[in-house]
N, C-alpha and C. Protein backbone atom coordinates (compact mmCIF):
# COMPACT_ATOMS: atom_id res chain seq x y z
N UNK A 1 -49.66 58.87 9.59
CA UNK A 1 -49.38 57.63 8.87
C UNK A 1 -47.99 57.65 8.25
N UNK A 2 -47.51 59.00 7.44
CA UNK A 2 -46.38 58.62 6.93
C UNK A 2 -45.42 58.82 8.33
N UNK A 3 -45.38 59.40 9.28
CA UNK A 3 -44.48 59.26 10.54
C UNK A 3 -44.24 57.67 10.94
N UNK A 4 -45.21 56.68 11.09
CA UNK A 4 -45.54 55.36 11.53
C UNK A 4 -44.68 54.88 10.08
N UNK A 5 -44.67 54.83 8.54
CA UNK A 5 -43.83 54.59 7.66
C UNK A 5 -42.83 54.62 7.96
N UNK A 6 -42.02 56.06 7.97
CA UNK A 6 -41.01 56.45 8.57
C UNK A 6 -40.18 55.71 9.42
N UNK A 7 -40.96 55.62 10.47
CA UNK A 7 -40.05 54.70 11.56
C UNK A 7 -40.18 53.44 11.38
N UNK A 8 -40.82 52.76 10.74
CA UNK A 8 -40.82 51.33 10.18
C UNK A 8 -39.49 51.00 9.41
N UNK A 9 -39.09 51.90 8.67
CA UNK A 9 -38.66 51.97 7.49
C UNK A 9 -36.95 52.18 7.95
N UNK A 10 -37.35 53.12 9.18
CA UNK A 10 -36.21 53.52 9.77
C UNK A 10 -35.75 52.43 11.00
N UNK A 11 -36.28 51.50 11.50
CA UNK A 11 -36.51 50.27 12.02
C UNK A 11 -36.10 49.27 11.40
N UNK A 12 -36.13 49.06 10.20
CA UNK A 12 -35.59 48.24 9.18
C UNK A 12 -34.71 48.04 8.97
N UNK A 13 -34.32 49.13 8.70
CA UNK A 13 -32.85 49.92 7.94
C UNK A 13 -31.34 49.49 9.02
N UNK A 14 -31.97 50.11 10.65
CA UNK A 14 -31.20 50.14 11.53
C UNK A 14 -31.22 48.48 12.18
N UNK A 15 -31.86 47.86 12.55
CA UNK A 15 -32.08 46.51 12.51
C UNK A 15 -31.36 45.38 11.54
N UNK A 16 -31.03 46.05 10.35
CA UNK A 16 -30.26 44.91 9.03
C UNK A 16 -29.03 45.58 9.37
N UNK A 17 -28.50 46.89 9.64
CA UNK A 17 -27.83 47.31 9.84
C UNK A 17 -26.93 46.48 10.71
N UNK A 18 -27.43 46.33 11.96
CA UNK A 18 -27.36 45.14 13.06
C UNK A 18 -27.09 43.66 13.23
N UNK A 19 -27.82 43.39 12.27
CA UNK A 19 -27.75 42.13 12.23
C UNK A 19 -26.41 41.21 12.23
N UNK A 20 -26.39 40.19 13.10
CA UNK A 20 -25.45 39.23 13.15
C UNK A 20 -25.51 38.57 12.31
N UNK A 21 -24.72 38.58 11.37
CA UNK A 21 -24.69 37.02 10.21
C UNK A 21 -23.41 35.98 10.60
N UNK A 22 -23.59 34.77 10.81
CA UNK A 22 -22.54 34.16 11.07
C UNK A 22 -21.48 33.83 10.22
N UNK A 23 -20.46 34.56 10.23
CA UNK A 23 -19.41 34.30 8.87
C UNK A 23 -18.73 33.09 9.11
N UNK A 24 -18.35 32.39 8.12
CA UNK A 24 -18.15 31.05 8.26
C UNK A 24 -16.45 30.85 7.71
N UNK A 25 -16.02 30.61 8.69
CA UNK A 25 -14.53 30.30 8.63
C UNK A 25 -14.34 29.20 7.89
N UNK A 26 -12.78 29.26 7.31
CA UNK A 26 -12.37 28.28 5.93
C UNK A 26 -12.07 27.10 6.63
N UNK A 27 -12.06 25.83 6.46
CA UNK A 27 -11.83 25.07 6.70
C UNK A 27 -9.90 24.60 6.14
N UNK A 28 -8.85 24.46 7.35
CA UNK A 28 -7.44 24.94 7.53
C UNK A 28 -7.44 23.23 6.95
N UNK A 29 -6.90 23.03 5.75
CA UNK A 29 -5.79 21.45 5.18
C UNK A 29 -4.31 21.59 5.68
N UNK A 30 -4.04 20.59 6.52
CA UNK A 30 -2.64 21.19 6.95
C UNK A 30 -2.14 19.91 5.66
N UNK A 31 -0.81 20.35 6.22
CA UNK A 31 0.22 19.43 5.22
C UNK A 31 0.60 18.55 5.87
N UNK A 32 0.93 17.34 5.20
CA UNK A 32 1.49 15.98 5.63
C UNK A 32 3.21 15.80 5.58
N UNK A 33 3.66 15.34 6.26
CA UNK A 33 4.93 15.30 6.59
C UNK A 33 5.08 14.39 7.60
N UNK A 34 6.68 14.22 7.82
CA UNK A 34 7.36 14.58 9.16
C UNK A 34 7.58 15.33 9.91
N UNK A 35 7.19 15.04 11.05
CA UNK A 35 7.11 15.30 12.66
C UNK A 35 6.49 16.62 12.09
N UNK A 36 4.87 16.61 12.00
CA UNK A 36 3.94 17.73 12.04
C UNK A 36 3.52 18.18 13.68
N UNK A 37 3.75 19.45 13.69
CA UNK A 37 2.96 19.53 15.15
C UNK A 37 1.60 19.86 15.27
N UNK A 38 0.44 19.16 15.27
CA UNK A 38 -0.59 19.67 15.40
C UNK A 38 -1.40 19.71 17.06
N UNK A 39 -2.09 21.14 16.52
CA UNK A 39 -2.93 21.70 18.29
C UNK A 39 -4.23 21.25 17.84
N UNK A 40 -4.76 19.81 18.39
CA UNK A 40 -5.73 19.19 18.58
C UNK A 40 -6.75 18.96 19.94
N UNK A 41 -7.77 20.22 19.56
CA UNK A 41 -8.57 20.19 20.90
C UNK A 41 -9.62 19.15 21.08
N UNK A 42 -10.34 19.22 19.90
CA UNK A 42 -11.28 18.07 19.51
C UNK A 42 -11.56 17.62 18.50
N UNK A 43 -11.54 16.31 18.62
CA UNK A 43 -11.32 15.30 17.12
C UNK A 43 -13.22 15.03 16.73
N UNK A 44 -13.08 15.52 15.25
CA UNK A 44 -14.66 15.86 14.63
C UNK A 44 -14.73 14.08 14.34
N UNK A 45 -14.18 13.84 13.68
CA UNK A 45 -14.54 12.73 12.97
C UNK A 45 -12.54 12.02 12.41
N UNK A 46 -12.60 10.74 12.42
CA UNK A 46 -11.70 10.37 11.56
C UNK A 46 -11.78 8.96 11.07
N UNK A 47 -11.19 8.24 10.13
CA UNK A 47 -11.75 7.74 9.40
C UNK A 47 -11.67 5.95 9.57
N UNK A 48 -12.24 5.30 9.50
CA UNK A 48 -12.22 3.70 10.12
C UNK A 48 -11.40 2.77 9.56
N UNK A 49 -10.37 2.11 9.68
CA UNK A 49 -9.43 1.60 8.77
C UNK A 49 -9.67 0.19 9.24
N UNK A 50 -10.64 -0.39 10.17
CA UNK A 50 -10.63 -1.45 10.83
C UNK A 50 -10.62 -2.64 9.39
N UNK A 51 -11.18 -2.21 8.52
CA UNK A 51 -11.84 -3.47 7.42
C UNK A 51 -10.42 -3.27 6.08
N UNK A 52 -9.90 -2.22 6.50
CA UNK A 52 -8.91 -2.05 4.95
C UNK A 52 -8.02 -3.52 5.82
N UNK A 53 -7.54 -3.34 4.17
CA UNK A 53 -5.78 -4.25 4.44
C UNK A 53 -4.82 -3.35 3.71
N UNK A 54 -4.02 -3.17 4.13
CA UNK A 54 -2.59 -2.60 3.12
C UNK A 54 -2.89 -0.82 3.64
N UNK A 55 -1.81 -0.27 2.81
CA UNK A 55 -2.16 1.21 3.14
C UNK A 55 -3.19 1.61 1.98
N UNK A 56 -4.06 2.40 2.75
CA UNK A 56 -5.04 3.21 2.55
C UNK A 56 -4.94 4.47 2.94
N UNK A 57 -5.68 5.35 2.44
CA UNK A 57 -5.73 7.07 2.66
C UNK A 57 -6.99 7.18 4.25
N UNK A 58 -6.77 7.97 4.57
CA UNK A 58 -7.55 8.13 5.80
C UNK A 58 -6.99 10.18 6.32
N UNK A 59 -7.98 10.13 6.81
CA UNK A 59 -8.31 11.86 6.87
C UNK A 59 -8.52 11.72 8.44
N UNK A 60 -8.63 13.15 9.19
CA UNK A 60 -8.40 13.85 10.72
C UNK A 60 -9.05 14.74 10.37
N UNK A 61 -10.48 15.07 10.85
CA UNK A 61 -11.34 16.40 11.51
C UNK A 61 -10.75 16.50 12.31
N UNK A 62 -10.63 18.23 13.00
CA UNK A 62 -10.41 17.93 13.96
C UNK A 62 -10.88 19.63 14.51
N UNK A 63 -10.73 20.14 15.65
CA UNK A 63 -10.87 21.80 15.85
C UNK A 63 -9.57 21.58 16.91
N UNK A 64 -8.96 23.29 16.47
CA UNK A 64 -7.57 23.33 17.85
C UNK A 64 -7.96 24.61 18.92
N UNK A 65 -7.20 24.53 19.39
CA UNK A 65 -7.27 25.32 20.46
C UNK A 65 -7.87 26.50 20.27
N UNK A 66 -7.96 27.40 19.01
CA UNK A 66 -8.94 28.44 18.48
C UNK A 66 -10.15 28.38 18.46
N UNK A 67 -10.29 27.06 18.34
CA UNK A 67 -11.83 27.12 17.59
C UNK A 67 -12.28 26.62 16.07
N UNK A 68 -11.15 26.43 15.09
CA UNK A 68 -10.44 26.62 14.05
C UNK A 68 -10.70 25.14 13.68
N UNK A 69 -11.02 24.88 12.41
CA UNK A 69 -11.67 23.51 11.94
C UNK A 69 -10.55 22.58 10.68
N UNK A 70 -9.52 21.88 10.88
CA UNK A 70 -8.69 21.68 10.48
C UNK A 70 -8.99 20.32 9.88
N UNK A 71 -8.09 19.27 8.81
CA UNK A 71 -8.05 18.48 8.09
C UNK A 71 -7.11 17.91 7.43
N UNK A 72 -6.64 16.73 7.87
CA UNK A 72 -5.22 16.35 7.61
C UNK A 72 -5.72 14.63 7.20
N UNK A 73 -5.12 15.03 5.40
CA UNK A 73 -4.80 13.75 4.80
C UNK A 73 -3.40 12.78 4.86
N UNK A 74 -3.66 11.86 5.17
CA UNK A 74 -2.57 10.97 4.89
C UNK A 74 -2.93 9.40 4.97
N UNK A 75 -1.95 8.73 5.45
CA UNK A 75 -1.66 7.36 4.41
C UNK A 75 -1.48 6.52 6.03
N UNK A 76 -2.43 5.23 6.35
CA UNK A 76 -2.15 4.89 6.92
C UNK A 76 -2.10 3.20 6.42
N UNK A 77 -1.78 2.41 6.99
CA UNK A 77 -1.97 0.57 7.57
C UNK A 77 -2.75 0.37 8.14
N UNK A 78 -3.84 -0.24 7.16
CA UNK A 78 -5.30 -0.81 7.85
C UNK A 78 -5.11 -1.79 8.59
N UNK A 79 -6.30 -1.77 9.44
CA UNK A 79 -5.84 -3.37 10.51
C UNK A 79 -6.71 -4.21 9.96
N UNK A 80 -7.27 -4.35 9.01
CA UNK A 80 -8.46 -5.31 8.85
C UNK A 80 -7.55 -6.42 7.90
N UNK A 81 -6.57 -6.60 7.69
CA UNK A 81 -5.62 -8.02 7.79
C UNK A 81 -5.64 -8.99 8.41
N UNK A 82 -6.10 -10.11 7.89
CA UNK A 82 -6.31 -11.46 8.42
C UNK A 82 -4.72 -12.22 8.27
N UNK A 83 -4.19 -12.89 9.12
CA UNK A 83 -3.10 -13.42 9.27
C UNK A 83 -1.81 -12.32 8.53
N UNK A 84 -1.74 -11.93 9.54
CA UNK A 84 -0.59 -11.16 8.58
C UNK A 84 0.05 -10.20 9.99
N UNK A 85 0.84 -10.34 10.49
CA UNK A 85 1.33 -9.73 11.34
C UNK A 85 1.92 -8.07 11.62
């Protein structure tokens, strides 16, 4: 019985030992500027400006070529302007 403990115990031990935990990468804010170069593999989400008028703030999910989960604020011109060219 304590042999069957033993290797339970020792089963345990070596098993957590093991274990994959998924470490969770930081989420990358790039900076806003001129002429930014960004490596955009796939766009997560970005943000709907159809109903603004005037400039509004609007954000870019996005992942690049790593794998790598990036986020870029800035300032755009809504289209949701009625007569206004």
């Amino acid at each position: 019985m304590k042999m069957f403990m033993f290797g339970f115990a020792a089963f345990l031990v070596i098993g957590s030992a093991f274990a994959d935990t998924p470490a969770t990468t930081p989420v990358i804010h790039d900076q806003t500027g001129f002429l930014i170069d960004l490596d955009v593999d796939k766009i997560l989400s970005s943000t709907d400006t159809s109903q603004a008028c005037g400039i509004v703030p609007a954000r870019l999910n996005y992942l690049d070529h790593q794998g790598r989960e990036h986020v870029l604020d800035y300032q755009v011109e809504g289209i949701g302007c009625i007569n206004q060219n």
